[in-house]
PDB file of N, CA and C in Angstrom:
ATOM      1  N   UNK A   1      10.512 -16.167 -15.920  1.00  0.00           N
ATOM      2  CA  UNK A   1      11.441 -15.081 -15.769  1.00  0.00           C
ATOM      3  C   UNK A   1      11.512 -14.718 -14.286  1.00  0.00           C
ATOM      4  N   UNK A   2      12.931 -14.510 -13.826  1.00  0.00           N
ATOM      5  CA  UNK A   2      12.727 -13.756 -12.879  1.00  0.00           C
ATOM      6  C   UNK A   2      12.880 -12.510 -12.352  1.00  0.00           C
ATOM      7  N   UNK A   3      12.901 -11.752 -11.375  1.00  0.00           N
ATOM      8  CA  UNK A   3      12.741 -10.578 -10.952  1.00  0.00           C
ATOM      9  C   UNK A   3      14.528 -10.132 -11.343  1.00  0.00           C
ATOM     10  N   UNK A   4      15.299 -11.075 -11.476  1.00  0.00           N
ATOM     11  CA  UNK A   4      16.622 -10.007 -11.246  1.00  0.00           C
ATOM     12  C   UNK A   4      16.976 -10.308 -13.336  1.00  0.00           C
ATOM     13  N   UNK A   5      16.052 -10.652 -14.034  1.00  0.00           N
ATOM     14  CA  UNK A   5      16.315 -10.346 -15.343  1.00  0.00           C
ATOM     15  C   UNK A   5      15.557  -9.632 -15.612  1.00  0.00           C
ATOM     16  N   UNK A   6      14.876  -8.849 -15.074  1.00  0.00           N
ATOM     17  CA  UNK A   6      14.160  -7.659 -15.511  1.00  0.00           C
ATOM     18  C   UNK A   6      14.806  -7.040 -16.714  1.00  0.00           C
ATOM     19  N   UNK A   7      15.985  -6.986 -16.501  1.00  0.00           N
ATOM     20  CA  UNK A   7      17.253  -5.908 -17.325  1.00  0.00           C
ATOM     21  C   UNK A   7      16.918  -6.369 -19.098  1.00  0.00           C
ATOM     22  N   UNK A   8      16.952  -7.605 -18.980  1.00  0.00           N
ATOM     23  CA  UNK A   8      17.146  -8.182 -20.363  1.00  0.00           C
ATOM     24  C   UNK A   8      15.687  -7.554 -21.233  1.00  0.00           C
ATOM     25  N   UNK A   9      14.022  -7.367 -20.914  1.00  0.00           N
ATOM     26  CA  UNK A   9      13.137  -7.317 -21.324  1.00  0.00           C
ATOM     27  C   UNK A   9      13.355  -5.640 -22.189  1.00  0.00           C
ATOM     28  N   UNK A  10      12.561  -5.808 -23.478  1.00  0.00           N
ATOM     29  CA  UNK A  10      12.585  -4.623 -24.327  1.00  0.00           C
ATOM     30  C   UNK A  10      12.227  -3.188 -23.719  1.00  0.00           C
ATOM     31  N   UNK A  11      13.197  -2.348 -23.258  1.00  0.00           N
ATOM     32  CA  UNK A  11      12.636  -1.142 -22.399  1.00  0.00           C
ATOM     33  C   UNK A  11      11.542  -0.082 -23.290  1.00  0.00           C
ATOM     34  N   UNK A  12      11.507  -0.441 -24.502  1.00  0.00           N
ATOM     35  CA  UNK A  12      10.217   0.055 -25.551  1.00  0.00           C
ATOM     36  C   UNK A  12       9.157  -0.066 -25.564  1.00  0.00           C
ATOM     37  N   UNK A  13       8.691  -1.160 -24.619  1.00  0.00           N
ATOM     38  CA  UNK A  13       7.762  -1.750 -24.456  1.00  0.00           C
ATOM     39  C   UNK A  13       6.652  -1.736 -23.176  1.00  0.00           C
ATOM     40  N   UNK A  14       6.150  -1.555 -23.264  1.00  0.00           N
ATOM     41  CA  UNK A  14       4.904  -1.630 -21.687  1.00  0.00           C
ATOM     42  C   UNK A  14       4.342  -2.869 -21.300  1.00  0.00           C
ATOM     43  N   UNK A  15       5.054  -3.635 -20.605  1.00  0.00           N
ATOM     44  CA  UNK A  15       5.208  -4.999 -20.328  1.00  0.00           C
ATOM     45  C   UNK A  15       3.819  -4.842 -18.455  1.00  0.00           C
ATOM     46  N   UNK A  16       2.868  -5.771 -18.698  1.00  0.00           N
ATOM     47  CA  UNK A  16       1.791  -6.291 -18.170  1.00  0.00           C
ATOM     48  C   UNK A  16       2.151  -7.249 -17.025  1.00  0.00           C
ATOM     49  N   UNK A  17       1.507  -7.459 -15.854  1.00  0.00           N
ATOM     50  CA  UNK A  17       1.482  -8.712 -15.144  1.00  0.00           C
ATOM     51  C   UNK A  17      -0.093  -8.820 -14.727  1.00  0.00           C
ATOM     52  N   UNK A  18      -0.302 -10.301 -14.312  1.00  0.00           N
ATOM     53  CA  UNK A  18      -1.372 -10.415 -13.339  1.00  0.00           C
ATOM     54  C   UNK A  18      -0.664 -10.067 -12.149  1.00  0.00           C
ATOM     55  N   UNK A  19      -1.383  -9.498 -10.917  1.00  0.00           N
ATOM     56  CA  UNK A  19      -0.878  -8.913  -9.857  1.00  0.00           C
ATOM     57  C   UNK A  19      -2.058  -9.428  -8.680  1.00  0.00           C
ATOM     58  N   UNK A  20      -1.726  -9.448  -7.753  1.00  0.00           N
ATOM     59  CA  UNK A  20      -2.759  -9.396  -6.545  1.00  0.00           C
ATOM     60  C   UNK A  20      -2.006  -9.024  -5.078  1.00  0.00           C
ATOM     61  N   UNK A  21      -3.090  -8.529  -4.377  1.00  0.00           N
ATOM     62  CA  UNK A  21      -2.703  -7.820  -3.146  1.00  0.00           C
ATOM     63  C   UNK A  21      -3.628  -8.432  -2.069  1.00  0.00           C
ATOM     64  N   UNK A  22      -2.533  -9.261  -0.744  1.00  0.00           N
ATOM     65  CA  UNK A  22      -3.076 -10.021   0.029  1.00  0.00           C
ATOM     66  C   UNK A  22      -4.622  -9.225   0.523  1.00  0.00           C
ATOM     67  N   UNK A  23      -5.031 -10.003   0.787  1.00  0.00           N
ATOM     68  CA  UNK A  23      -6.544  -9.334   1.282  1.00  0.00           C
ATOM     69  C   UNK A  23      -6.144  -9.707   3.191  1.00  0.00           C
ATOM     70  N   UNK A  24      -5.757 -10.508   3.790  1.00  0.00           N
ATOM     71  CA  UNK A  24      -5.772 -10.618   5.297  1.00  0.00           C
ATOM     72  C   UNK A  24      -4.131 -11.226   5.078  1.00  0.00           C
ATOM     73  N   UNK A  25      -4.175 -11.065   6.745  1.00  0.00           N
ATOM     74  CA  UNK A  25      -2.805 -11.849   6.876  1.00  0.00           C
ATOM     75  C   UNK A  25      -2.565 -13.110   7.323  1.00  0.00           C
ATOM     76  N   UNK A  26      -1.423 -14.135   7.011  1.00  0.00           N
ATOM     77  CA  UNK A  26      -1.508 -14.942   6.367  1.00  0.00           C
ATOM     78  C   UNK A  26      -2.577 -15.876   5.709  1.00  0.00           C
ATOM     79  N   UNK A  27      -2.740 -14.982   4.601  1.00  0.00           N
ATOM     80  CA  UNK A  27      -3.826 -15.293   3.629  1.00  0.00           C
ATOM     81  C   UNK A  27      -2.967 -16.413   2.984  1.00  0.00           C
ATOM     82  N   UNK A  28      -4.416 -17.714   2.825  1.00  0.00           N
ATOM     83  CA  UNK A  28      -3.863 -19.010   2.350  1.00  0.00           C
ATOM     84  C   UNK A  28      -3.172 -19.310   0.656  1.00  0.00           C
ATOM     85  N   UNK A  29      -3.853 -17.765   0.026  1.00  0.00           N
ATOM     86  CA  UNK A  29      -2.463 -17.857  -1.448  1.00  0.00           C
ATOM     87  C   UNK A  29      -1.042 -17.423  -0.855  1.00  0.00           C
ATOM     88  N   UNK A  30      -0.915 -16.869   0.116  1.00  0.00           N
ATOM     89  CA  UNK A  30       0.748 -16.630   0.181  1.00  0.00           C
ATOM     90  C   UNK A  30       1.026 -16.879   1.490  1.00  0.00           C
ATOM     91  N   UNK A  31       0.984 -18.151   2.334  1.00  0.00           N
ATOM     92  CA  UNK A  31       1.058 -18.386   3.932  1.00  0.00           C
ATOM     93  C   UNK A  31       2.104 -17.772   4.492  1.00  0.00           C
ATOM     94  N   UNK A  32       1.800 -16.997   5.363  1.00  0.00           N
ATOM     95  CA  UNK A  32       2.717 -15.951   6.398  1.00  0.00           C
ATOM     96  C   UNK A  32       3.122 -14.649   5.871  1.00  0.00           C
ATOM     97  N   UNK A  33       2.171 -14.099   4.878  1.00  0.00           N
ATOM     98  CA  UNK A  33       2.250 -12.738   4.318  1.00  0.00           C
ATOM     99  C   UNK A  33       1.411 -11.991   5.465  1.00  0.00           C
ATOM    100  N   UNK A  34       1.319 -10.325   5.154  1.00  0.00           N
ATOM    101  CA  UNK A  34       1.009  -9.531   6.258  1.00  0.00           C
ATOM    102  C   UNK A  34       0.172  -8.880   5.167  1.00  0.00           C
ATOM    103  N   UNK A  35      -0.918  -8.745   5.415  1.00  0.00           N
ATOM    104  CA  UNK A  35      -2.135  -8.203   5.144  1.00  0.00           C
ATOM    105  C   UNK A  35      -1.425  -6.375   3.871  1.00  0.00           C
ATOM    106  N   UNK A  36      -1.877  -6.721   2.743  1.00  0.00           N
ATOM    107  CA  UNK A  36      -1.776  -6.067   1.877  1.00  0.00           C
ATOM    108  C   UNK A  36      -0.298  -6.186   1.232  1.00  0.00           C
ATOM    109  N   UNK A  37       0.239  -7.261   1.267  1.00  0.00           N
ATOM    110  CA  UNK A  37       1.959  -7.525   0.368  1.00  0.00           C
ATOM    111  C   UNK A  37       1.224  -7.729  -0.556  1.00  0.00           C
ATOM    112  N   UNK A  38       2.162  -7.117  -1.504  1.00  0.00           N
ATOM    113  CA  UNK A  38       1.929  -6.963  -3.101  1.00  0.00           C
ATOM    114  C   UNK A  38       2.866  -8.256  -3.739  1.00  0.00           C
ATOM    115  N   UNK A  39       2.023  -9.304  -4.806  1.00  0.00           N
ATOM    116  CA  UNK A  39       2.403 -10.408  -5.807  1.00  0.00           C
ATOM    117  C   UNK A  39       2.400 -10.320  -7.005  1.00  0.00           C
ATOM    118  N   UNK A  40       3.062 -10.886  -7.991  1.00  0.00           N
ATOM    119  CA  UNK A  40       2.658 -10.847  -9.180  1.00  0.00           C
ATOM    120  C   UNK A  40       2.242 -12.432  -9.482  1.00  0.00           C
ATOM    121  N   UNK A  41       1.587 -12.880 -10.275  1.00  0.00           N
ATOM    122  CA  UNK A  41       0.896 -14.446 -10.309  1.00  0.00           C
ATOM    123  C   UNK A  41       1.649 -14.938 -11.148  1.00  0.00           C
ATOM    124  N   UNK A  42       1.948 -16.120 -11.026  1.00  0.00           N
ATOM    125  CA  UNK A  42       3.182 -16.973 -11.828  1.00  0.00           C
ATOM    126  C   UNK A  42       2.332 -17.499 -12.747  1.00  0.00           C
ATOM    127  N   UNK A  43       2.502 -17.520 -13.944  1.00  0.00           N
ATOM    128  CA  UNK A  43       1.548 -18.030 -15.061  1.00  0.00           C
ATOM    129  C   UNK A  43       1.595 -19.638 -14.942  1.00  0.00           C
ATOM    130  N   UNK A  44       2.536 -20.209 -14.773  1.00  0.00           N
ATOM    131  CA  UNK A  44       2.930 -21.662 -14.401  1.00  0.00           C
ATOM    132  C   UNK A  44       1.887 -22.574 -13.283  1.00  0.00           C
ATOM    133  N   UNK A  45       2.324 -21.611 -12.125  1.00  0.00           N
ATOM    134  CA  UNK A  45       1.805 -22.256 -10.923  1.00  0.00           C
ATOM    135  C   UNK A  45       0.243 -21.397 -10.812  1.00  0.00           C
ATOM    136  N   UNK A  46       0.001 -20.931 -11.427  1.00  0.00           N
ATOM    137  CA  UNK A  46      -1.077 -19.613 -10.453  1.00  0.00           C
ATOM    138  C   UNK A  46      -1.104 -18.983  -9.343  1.00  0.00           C
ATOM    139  N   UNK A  47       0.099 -18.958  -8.857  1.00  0.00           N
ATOM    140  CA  UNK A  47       0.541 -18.715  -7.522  1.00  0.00           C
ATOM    141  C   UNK A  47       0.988 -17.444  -7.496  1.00  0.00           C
ATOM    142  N   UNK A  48       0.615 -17.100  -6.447  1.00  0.00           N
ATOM    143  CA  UNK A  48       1.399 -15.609  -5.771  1.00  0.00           C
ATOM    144  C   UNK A  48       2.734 -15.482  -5.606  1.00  0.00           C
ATOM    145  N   UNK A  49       3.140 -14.849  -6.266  1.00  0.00           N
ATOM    146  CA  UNK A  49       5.172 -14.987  -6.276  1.00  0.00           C
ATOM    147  C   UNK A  49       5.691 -13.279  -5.986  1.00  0.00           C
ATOM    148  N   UNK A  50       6.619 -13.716  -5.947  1.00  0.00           N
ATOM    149  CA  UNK A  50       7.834 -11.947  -5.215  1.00  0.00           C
ATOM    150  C   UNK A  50       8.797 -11.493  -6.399  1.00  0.00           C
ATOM    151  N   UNK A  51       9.298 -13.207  -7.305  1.00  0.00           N
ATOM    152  CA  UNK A  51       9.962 -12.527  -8.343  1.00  0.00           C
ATOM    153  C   UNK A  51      10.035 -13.499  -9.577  1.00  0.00           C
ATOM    154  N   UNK A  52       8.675 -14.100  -9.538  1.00  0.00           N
ATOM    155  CA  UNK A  52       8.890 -15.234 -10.900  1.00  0.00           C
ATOM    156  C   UNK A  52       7.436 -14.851 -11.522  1.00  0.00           C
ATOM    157  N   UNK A  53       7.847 -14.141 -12.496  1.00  0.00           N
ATOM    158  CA  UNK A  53       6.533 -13.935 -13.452  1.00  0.00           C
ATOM    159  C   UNK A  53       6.853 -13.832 -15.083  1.00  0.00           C
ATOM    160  N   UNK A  54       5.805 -14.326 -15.359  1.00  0.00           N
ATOM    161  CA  UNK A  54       5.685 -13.907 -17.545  1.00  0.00           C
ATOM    162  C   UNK A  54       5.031 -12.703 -17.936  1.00  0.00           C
ATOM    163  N   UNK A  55       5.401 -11.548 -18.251  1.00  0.00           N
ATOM    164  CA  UNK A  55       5.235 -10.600 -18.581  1.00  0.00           C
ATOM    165  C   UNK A  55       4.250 -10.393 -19.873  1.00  0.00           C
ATOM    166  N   UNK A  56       3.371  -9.714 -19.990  1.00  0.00           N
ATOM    167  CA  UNK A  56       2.312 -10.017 -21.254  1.00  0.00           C
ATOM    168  C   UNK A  56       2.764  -8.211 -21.863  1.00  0.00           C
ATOM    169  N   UNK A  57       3.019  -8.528 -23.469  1.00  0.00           N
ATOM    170  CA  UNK A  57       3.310  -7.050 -24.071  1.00  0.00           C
ATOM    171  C   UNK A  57       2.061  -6.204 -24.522  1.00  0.00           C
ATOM    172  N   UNK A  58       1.052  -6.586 -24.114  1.00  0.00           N
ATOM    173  CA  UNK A  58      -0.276  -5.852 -24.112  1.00  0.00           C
ATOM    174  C   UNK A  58      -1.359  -5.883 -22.808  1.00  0.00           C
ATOM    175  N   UNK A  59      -2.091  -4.942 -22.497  1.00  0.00           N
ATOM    176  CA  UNK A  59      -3.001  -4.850 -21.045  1.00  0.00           C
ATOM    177  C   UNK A  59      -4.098  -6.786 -21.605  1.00  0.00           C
ATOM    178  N   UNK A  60      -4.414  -6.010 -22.607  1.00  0.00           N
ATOM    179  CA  UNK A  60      -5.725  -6.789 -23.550  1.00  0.00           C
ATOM    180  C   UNK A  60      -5.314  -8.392 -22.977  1.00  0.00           C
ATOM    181  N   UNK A  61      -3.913  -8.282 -23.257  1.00  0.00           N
ATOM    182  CA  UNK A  61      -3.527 -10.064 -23.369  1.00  0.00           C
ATOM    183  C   UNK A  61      -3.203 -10.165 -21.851  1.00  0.00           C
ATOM    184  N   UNK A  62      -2.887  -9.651 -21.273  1.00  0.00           N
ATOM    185  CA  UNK A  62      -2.799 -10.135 -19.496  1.00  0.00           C
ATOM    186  C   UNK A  62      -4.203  -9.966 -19.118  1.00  0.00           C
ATOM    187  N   UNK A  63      -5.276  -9.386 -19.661  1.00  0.00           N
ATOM    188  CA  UNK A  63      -6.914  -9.344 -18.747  1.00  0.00           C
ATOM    189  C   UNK A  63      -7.272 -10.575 -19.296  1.00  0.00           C
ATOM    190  N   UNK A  64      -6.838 -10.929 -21.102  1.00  0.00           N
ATOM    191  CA  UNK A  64      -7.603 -11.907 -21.211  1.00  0.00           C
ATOM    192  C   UNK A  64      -7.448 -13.316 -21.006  1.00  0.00           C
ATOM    193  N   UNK A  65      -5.497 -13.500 -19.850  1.00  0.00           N
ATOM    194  CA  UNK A  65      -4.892 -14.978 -19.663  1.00  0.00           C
ATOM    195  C   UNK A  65      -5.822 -15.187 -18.427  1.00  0.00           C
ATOM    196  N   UNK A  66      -6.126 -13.860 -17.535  1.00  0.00           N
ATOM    197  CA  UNK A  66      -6.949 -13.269 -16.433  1.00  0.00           C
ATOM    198  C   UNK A  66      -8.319 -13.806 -16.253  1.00  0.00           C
ATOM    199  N   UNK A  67      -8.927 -13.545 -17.475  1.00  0.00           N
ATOM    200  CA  UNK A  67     -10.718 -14.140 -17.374  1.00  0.00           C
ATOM    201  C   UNK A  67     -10.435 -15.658 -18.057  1.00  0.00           C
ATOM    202  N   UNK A  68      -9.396 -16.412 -18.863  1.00  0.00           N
ATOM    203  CA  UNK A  68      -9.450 -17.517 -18.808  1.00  0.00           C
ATOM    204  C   UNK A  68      -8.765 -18.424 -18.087  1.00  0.00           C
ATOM    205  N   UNK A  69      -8.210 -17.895 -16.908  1.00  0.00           N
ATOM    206  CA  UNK A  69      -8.119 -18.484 -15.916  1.00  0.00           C
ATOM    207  C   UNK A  69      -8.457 -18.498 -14.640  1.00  0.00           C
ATOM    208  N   UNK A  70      -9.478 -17.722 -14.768  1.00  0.00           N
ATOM    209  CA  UNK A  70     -10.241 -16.990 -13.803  1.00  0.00           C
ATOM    210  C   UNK A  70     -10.800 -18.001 -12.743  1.00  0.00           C
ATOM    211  N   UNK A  71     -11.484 -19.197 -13.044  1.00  0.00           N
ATOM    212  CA  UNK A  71     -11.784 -20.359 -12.146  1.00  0.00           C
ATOM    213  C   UNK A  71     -10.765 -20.896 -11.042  1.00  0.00           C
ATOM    214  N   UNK A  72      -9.317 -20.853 -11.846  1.00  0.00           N
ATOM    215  CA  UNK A  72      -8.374 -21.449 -11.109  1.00  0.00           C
ATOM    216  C   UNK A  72      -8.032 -20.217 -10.515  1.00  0.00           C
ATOM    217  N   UNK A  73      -7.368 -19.118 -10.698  1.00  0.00           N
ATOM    218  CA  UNK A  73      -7.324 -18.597  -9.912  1.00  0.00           C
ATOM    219  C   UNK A  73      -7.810 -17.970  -8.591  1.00  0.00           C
ATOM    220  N   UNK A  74      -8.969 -18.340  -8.839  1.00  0.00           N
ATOM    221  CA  UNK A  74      -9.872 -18.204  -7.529  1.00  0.00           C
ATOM    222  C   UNK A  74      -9.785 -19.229  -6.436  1.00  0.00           C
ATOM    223  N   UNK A  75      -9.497 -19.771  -7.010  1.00  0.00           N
ATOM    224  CA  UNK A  75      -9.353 -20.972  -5.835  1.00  0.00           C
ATOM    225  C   UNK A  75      -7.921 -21.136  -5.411  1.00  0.00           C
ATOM    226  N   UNK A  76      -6.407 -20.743  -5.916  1.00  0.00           N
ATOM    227  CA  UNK A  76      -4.987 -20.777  -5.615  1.00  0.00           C
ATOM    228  C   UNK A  76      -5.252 -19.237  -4.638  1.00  0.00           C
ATOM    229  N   UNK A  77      -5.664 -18.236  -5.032  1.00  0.00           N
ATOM    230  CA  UNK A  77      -5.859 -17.165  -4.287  1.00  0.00           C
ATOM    231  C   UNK A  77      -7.087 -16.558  -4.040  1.00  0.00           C
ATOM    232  N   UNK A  78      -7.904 -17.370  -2.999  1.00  0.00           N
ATOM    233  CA  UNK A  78      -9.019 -16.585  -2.674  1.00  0.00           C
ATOM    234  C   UNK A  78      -9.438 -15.564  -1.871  1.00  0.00           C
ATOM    235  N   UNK A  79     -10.260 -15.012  -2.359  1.00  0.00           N
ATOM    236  CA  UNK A  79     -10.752 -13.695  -1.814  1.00  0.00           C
ATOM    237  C   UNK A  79     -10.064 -12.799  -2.030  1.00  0.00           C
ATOM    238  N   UNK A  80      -9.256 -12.622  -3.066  1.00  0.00           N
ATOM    239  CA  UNK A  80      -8.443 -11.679  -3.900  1.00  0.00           C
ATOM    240  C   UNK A  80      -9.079 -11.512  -4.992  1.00  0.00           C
ATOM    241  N   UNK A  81      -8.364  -9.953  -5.765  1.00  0.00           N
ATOM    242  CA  UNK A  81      -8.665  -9.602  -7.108  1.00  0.00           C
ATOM    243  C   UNK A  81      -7.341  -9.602  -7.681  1.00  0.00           C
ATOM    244  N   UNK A  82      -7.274 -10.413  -8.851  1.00  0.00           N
ATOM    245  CA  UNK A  82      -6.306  -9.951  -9.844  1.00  0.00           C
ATOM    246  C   UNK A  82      -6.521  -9.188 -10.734  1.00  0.00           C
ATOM    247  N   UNK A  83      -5.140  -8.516 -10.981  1.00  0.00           N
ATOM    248  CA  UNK A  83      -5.555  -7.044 -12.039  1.00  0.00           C
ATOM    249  C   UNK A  83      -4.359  -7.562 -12.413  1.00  0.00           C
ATOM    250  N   UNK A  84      -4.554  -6.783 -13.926  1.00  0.00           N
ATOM    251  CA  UNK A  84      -4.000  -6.379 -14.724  1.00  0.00           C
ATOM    252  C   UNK A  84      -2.867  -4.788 -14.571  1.00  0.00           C
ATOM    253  N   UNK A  85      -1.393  -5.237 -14.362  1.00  0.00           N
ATOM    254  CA  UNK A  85      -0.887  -4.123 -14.116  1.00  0.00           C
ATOM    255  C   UNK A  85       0.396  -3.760 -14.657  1.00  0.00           C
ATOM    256  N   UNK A  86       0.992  -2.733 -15.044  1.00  0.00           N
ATOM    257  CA  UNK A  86       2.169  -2.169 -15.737  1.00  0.00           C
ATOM    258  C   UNK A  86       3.610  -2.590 -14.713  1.00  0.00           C
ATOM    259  N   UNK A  87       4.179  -3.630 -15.766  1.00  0.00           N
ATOM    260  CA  UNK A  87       5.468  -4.130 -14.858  1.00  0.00           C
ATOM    261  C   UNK A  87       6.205  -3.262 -13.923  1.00  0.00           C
ATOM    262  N   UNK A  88       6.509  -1.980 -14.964  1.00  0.00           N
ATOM    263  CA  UNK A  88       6.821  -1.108 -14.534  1.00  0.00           C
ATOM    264  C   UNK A  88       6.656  -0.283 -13.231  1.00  0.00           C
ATOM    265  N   UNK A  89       5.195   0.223 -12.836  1.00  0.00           N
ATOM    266  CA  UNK A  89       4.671   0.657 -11.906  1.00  0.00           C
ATOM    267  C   UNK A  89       4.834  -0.657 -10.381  1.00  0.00           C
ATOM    268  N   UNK A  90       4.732  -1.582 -10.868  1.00  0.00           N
ATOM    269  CA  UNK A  90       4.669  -2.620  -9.743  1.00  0.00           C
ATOM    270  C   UNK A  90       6.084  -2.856  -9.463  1.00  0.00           C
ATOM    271  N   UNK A  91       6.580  -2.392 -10.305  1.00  0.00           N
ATOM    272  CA  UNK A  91       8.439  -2.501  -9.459  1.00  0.00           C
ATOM    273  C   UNK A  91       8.504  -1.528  -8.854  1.00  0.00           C
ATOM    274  N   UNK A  92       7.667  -0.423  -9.172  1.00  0.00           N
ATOM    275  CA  UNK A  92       7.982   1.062  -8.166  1.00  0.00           C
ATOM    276  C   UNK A  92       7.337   1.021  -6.779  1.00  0.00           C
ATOM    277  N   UNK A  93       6.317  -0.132  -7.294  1.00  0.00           N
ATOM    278  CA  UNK A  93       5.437   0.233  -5.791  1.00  0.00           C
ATOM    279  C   UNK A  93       4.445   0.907  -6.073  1.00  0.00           C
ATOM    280  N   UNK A  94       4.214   1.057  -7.341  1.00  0.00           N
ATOM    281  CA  UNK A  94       3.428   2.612  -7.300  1.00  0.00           C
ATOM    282  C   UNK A  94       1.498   1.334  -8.270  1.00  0.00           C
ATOM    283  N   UNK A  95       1.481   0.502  -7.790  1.00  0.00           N
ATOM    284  CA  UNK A  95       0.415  -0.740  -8.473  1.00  0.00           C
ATOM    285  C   UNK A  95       0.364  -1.389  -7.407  1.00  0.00           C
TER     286      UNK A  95
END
């Protein structure tokens, strides 16, 4: 999915991402970012993305795609934390 179909997703719903926030600048998950740009993680690639993500309809089920992919993700984005965060809030800025 991407960022400009947001529109289409059930507005009833409290829709989840994995998220991460650069730790330095150009940090080697997102080359030529500036120290603290906000990502959401592409379930596909494990990659740090701006507007391509899969949305999880529970916290439970985005922590737990989170700890079982937890190996790989450490290594596509290191020295980061991924969280678990409300689609919603991370479009505001406010995650």
């Amino acid at each position: 999915m991407h960022l400009n179909e947001v529109d289409g997703l059930d507005s009833r719903t409290v829709w989840w991402v994995p998220a991460v926030v650069s730790p330095e600048r150009d940090w080697p998950g997102a080359p030529g970012c500036r120290r603290g740009a906000r990502y959401v993680v592409n379930r596909d690639t494990l990659r740090a993305s701006r507007d391509e993500f899969d949305p999880f309809d529970s916290r439970l089920s985005c922590l737990h795609w989170i700890m079982h992919h937890r190996a790989d993700l450490n290594r596509t984005l290191p020295g980061a934390t991924i969280r678990a965060v409300r689609l919603d809030r991370w479009l505001l800025g406010l995650e």
